[in-house]
N, C-alpha and C. Protein backbone atom coordinates (compact mmCIF):
# COMPACT_ATOMS: atom_id res chain seq x y z
N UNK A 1 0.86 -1.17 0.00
CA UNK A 1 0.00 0.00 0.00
C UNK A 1 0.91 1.24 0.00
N UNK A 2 0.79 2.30 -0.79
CA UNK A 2 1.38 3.40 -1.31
C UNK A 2 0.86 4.34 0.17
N UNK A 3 2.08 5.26 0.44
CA UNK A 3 1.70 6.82 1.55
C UNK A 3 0.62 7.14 0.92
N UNK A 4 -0.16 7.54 -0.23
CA UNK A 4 -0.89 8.03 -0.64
C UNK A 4 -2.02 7.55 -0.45
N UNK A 5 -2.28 6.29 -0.67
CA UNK A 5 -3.42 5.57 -0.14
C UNK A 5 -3.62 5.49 0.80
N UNK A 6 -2.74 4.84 1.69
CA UNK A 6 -2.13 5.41 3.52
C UNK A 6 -3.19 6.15 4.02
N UNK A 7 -3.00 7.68 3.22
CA UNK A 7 -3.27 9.11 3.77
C UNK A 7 -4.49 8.84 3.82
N UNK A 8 -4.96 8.99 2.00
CA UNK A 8 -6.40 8.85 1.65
C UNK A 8 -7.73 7.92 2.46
N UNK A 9 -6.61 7.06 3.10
CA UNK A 9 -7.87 6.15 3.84
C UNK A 9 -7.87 6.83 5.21
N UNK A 10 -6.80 7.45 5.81
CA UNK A 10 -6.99 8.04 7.39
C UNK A 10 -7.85 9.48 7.27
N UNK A 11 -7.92 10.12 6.36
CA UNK A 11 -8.62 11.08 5.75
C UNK A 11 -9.83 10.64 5.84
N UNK A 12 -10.61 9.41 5.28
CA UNK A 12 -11.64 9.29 4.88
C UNK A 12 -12.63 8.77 6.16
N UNK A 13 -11.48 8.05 6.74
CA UNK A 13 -11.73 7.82 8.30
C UNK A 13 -12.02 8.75 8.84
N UNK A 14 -11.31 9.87 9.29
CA UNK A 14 -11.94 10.67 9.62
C UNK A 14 -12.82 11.51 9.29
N UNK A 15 -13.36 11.49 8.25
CA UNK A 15 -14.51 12.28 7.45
C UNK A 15 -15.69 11.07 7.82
N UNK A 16 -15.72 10.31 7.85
CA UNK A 16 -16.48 9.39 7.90
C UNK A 16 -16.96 9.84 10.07
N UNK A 17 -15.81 9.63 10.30
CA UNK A 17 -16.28 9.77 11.83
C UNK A 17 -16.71 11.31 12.13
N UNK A 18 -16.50 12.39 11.38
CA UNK A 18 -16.83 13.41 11.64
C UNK A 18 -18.13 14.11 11.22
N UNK A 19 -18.60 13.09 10.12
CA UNK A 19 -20.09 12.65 9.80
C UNK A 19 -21.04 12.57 11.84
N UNK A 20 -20.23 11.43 11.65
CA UNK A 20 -21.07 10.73 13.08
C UNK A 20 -21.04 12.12 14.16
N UNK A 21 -20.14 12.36 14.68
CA UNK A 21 -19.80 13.43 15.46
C UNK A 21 -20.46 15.04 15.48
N UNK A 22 -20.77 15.71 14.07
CA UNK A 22 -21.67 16.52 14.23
C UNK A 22 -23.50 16.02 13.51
N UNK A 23 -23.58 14.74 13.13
CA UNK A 23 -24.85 14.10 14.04
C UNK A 23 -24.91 14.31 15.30
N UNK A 24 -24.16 13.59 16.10
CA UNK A 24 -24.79 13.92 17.93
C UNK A 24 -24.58 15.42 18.04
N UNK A 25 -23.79 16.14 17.76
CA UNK A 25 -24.39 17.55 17.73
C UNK A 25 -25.18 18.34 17.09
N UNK A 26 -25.84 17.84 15.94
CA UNK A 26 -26.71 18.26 15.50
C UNK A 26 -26.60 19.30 15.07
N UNK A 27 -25.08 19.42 14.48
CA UNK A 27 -24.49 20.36 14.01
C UNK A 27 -24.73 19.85 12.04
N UNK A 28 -26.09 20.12 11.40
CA UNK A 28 -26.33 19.48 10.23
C UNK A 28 -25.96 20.60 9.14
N UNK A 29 -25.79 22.11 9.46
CA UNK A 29 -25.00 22.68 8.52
C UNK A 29 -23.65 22.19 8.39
N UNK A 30 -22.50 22.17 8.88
CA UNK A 30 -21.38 21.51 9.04
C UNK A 30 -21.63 20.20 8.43
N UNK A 31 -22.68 19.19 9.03
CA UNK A 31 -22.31 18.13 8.19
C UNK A 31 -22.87 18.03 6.87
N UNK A 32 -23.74 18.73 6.11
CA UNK A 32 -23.92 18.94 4.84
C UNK A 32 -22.69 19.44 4.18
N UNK A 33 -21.85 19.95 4.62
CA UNK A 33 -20.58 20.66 3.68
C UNK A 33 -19.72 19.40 4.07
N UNK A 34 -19.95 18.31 4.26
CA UNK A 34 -19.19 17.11 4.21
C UNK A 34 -19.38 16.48 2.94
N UNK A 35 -20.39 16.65 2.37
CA UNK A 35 -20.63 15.92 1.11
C UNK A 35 -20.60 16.79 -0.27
N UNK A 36 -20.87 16.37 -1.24
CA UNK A 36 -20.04 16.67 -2.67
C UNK A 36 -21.74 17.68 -2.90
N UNK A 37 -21.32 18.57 -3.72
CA UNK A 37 -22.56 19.61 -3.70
C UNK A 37 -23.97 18.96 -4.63
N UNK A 38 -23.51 17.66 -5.43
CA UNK A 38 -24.35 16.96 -6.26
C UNK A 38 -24.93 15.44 -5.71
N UNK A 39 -24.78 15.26 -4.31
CA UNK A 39 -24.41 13.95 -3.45
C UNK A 39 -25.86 13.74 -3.53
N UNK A 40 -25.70 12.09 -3.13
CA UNK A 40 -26.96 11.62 -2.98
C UNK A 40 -27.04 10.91 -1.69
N UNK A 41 -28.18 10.74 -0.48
CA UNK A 41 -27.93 10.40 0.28
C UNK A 41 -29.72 9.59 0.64
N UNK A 42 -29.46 8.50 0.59
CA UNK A 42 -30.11 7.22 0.34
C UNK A 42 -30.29 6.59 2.03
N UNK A 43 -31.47 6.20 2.58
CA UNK A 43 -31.66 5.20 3.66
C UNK A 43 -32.69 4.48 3.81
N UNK A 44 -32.19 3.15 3.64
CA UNK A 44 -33.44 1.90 3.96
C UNK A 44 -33.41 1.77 5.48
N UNK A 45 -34.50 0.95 6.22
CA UNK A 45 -34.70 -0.21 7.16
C UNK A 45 -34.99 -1.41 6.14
N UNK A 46 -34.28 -2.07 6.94
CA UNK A 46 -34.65 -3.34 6.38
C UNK A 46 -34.48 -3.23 4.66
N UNK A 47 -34.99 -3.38 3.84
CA UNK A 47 -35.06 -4.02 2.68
C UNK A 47 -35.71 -2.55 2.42
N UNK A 48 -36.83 -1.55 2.62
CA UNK A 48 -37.43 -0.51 2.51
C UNK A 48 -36.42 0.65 2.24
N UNK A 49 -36.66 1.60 1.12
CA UNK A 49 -36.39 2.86 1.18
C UNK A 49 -36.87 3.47 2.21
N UNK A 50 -36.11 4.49 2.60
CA UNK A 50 -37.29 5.36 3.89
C UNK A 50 -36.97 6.61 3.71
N UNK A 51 -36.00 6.93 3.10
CA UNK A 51 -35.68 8.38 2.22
C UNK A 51 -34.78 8.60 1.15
N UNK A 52 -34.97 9.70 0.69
CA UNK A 52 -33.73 9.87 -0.76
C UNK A 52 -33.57 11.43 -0.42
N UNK A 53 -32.36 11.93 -0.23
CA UNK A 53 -32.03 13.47 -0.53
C UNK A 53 -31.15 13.26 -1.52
N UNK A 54 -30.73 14.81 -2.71
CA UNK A 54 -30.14 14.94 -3.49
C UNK A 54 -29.59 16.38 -3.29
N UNK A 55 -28.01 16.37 -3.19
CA UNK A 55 -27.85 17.99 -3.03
C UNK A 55 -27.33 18.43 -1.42
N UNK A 56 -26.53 18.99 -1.16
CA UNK A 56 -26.37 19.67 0.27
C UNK A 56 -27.40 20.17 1.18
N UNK A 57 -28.71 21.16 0.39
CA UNK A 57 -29.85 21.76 0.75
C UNK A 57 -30.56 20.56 1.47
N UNK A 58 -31.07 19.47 0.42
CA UNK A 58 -31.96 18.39 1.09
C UNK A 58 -31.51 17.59 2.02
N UNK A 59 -30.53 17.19 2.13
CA UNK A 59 -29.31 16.29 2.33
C UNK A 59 -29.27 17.38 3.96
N UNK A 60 -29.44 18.65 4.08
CA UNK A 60 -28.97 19.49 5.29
C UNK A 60 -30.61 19.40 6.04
N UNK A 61 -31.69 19.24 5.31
CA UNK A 61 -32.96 19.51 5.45
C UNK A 61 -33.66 17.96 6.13
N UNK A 62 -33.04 17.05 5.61
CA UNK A 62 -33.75 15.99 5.94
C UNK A 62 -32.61 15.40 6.95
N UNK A 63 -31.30 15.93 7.28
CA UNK A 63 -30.96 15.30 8.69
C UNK A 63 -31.17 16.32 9.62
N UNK A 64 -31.59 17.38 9.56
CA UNK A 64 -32.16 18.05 10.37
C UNK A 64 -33.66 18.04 11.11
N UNK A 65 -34.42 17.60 10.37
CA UNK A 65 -36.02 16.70 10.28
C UNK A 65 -35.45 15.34 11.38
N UNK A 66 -34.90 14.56 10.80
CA UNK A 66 -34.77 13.28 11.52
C UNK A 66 -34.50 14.06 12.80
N UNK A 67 -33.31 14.21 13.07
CA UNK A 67 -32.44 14.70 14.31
C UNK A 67 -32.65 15.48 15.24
N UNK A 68 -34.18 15.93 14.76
CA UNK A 68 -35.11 16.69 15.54
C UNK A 68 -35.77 15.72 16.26
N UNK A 69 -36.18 14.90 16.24
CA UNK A 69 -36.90 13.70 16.76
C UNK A 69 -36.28 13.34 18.00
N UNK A 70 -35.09 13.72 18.22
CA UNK A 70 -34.31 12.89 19.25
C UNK A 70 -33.69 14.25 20.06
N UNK A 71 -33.68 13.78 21.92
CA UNK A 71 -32.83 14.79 22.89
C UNK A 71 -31.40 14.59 22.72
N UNK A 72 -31.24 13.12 22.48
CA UNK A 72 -29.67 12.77 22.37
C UNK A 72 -29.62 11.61 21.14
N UNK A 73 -28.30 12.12 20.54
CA UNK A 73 -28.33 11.33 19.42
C UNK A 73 -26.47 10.90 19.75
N UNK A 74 -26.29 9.64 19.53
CA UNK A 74 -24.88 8.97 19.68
C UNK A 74 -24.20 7.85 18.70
N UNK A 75 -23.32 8.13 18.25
CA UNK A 75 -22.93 7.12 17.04
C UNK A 75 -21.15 6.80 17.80
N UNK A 76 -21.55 5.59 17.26
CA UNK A 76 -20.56 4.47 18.06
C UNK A 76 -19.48 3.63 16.82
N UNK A 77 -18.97 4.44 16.25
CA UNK A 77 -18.56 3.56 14.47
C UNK A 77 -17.40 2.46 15.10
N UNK A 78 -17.84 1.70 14.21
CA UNK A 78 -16.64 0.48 13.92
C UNK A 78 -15.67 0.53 12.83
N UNK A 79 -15.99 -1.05 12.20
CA UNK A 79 -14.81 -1.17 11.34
C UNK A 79 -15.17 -0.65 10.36
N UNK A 80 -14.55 -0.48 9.19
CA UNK A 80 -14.50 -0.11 7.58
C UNK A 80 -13.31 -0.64 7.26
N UNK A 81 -13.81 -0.42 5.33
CA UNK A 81 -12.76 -0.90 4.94
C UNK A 81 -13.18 0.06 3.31
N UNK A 82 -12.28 0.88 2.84
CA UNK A 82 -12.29 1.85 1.95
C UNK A 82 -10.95 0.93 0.63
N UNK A 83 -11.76 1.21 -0.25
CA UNK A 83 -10.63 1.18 -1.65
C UNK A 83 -10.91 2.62 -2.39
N UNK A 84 -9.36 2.98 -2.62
CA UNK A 84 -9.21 4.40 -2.97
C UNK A 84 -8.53 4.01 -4.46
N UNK A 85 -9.14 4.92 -5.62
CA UNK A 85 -8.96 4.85 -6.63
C UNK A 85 -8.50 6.16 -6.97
N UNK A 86 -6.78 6.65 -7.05
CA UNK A 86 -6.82 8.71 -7.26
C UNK A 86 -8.10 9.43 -6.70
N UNK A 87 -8.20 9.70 -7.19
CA UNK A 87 -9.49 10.95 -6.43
C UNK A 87 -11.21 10.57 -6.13
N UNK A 88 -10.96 8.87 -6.40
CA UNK A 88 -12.62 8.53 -5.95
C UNK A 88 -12.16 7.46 -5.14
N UNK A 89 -12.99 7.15 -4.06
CA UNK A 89 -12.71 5.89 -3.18
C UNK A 89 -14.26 5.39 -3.28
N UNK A 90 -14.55 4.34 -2.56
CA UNK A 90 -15.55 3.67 -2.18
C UNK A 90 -15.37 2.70 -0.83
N UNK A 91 -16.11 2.47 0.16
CA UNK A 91 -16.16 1.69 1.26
C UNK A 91 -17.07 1.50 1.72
N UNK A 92 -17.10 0.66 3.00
CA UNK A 92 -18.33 -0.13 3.96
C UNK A 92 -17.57 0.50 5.17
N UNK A 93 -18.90 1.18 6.11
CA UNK A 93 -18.56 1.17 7.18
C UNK A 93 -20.07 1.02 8.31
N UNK A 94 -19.39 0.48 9.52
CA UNK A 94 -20.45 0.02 10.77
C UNK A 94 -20.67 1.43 11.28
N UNK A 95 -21.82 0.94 11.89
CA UNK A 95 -22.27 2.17 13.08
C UNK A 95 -23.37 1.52 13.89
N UNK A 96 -23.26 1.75 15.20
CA UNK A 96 -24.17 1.51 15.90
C UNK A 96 -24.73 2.90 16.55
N UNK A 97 -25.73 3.00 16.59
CA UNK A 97 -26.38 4.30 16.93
C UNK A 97 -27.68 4.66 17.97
N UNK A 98 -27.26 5.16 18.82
CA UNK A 98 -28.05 5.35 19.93
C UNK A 98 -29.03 6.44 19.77
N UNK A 99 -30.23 6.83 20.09
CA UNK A 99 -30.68 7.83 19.83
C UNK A 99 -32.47 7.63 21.06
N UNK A 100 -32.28 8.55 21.80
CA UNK A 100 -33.04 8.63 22.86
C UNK A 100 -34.03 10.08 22.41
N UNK A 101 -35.46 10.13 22.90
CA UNK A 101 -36.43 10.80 22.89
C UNK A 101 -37.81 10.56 23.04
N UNK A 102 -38.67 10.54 22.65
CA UNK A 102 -40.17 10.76 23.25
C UNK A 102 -40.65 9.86 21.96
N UNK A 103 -41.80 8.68 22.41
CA UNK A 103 -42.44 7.78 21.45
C UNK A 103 -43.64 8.85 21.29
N UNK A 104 -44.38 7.85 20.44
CA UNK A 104 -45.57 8.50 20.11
C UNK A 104 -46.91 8.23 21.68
N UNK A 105 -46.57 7.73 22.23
CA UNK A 105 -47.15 7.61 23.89
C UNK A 105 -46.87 8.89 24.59
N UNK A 106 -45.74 10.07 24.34
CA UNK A 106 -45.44 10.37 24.84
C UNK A 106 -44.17 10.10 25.85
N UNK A 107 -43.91 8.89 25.77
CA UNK A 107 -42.82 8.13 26.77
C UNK A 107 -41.39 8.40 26.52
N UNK A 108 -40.59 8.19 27.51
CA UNK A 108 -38.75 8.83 26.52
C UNK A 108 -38.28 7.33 26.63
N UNK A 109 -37.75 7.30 25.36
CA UNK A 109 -37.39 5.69 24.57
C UNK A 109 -36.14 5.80 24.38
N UNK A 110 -35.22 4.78 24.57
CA UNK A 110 -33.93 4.52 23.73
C UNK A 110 -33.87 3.47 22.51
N UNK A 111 -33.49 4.39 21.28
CA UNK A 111 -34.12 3.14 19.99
C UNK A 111 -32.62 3.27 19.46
N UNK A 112 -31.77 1.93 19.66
CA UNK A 112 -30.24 1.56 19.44
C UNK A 112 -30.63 0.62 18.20
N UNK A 113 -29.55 1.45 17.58
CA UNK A 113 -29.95 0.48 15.76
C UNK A 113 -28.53 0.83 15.07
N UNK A 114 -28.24 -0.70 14.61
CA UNK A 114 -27.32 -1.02 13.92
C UNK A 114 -27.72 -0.86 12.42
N UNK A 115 -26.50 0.29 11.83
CA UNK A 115 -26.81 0.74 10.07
C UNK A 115 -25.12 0.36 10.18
N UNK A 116 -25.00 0.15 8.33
CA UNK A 116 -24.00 0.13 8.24
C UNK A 116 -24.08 1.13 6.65
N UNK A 117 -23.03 1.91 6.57
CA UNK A 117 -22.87 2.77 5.21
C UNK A 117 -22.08 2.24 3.89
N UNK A 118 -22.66 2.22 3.11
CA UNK A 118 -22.25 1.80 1.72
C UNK A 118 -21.60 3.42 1.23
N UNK A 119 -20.47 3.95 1.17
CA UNK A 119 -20.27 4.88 0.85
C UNK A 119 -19.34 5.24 -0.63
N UNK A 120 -19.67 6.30 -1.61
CA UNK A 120 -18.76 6.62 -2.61
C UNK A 120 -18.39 7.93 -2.06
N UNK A 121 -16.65 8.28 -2.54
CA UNK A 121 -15.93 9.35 -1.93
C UNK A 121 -15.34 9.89 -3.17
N UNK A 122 -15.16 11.22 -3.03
CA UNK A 122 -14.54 12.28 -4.30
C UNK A 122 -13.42 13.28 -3.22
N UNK A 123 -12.32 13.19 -3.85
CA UNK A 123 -11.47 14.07 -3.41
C UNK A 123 -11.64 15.62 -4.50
N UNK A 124 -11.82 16.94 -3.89
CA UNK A 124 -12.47 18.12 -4.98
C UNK A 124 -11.63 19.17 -3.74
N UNK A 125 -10.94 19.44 -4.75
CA UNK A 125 -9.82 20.81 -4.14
C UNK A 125 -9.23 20.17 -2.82
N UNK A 126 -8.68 19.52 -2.66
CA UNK A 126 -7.89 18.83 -1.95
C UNK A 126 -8.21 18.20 -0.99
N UNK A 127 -9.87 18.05 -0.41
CA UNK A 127 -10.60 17.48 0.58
C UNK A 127 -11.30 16.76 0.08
N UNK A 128 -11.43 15.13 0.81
CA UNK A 128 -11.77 14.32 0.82
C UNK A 128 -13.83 14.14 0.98
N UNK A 129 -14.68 14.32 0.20
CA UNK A 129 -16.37 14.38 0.50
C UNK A 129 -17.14 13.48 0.57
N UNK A 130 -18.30 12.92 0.86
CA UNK A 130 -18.95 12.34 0.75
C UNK A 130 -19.64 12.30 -0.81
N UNK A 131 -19.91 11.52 -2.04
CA UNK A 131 -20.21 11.92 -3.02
C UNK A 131 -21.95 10.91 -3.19
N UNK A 132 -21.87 9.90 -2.48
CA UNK A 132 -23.32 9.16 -1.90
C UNK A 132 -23.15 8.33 -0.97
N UNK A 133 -23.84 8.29 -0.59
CA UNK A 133 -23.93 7.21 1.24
C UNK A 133 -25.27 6.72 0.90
N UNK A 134 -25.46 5.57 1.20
CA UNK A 134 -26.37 4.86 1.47
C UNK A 134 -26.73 4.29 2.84
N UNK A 135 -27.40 4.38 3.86
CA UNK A 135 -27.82 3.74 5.11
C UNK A 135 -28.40 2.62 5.40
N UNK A 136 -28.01 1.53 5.65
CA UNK A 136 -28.83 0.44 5.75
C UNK A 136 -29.13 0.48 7.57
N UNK A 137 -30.42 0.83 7.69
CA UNK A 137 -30.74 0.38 9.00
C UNK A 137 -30.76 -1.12 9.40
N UNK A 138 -29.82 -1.91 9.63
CA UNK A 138 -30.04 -3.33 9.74
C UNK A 138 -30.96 -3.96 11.52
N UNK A 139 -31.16 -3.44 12.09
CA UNK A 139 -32.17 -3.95 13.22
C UNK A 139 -31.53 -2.80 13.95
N UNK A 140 -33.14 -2.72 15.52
CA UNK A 140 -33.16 -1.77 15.96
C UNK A 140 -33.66 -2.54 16.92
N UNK A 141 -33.62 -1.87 18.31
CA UNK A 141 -33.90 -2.44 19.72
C UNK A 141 -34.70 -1.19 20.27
N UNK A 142 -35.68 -1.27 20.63
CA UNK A 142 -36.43 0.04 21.46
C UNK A 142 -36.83 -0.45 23.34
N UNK A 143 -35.94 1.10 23.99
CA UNK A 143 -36.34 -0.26 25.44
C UNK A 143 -37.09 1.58 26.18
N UNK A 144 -38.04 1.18 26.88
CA UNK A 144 -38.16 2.88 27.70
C UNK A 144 -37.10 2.97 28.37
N UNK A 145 -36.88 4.31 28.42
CA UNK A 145 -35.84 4.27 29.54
C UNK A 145 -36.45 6.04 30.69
C-alpha cells in the first residue's frame, strides 16, 4: 500500500467519523458541507427505502427533520474498509447508533440500531467528501428508559 493511499484512507476515516460526530451535535450545517454539492444520500430499514435526498440543501434539510426527533443522538462507528482509486474511493462502514427521545405515547425511549454505510468518496480541491452514502438500517432495539 502506497503513503498516498495510507493518507487517503486516514482522511476518509476521519470524514467518515466526523459525519457521526456533528450528528450527535446536531451540528447538520457543518455536516452537509461534508458531502459533494451533487451527493446523494439514500436510507433503507430493512429491505425498505425510507428516504432519498439529493444535493447539500436536502441532504442538510432531511438530517435536520430526523435529528429533531431525538434529545440525544450517539454514534458508536466500527470497522470499515475503503478502496481508494486517485481521487474517488468507495467503502463499507459500521455504526451503531443510539438515539433517545419521546415515542408517540409520549414516553422517553432509547431506539439503538445497527446501520452500516455503503459509501462513494470524491477528493475536490484537496478534501476528501462524501459523493453518496447509502444507510442500511439493519435492526433496531427500542427499550423505555
Amino acid at each position: 500500500m502506497t503513503q498516498e493511499i495510507m493518507q487517503a484512507k486516514m482522511e476518509i476515516k476521519e470524514l467518515v467519523d466526523t459525519f457521526s460526530i456533528l450528528a450527535d451535535e446536531k451540528d447538520v450545517k457543518t455536516q452537509a458541507d461534508l458531502f459533494a454539492e451533487d451527493a446523494v444520500l439514500t436510507s433503507y430499514q430493512g429491505e425498505q427505502k425510507i428516504s432519498e435526498q439529493h444535493g447539500r440543501e436536502e441532504i442538510e434539510a432531511g438530517c435536520a427533520a430526523f435529528l429533531a426527533l431525538f434529545d440525544t443522538v450517539y454514534h458508536m462507528n466500527g470497522q470499515q474498509v475503503v478502496h481508494v482509486d486517485g481521487d474517488h474511493a468507495k467503502g463499507k462502514s459500521y455504526c451503531q447508533v443510539v438515539l433517545i427521545g419521546k415515542n408517540e405515547e409520549g414516553k422517553r425511549v432509547r431506539n439503538m440500531q445497527g446501520v452500516w454505510y455503503e459509501d462513494e468518496y470524491v477528493k475536490q480541491d484537496g478534501r476528501w467528501l462524501i459523493a453518496n452514502r447509502t444507510s442500511h438500517f439493519t435492526w433496531t432495539d427500542v427499550k423505555e428508559v
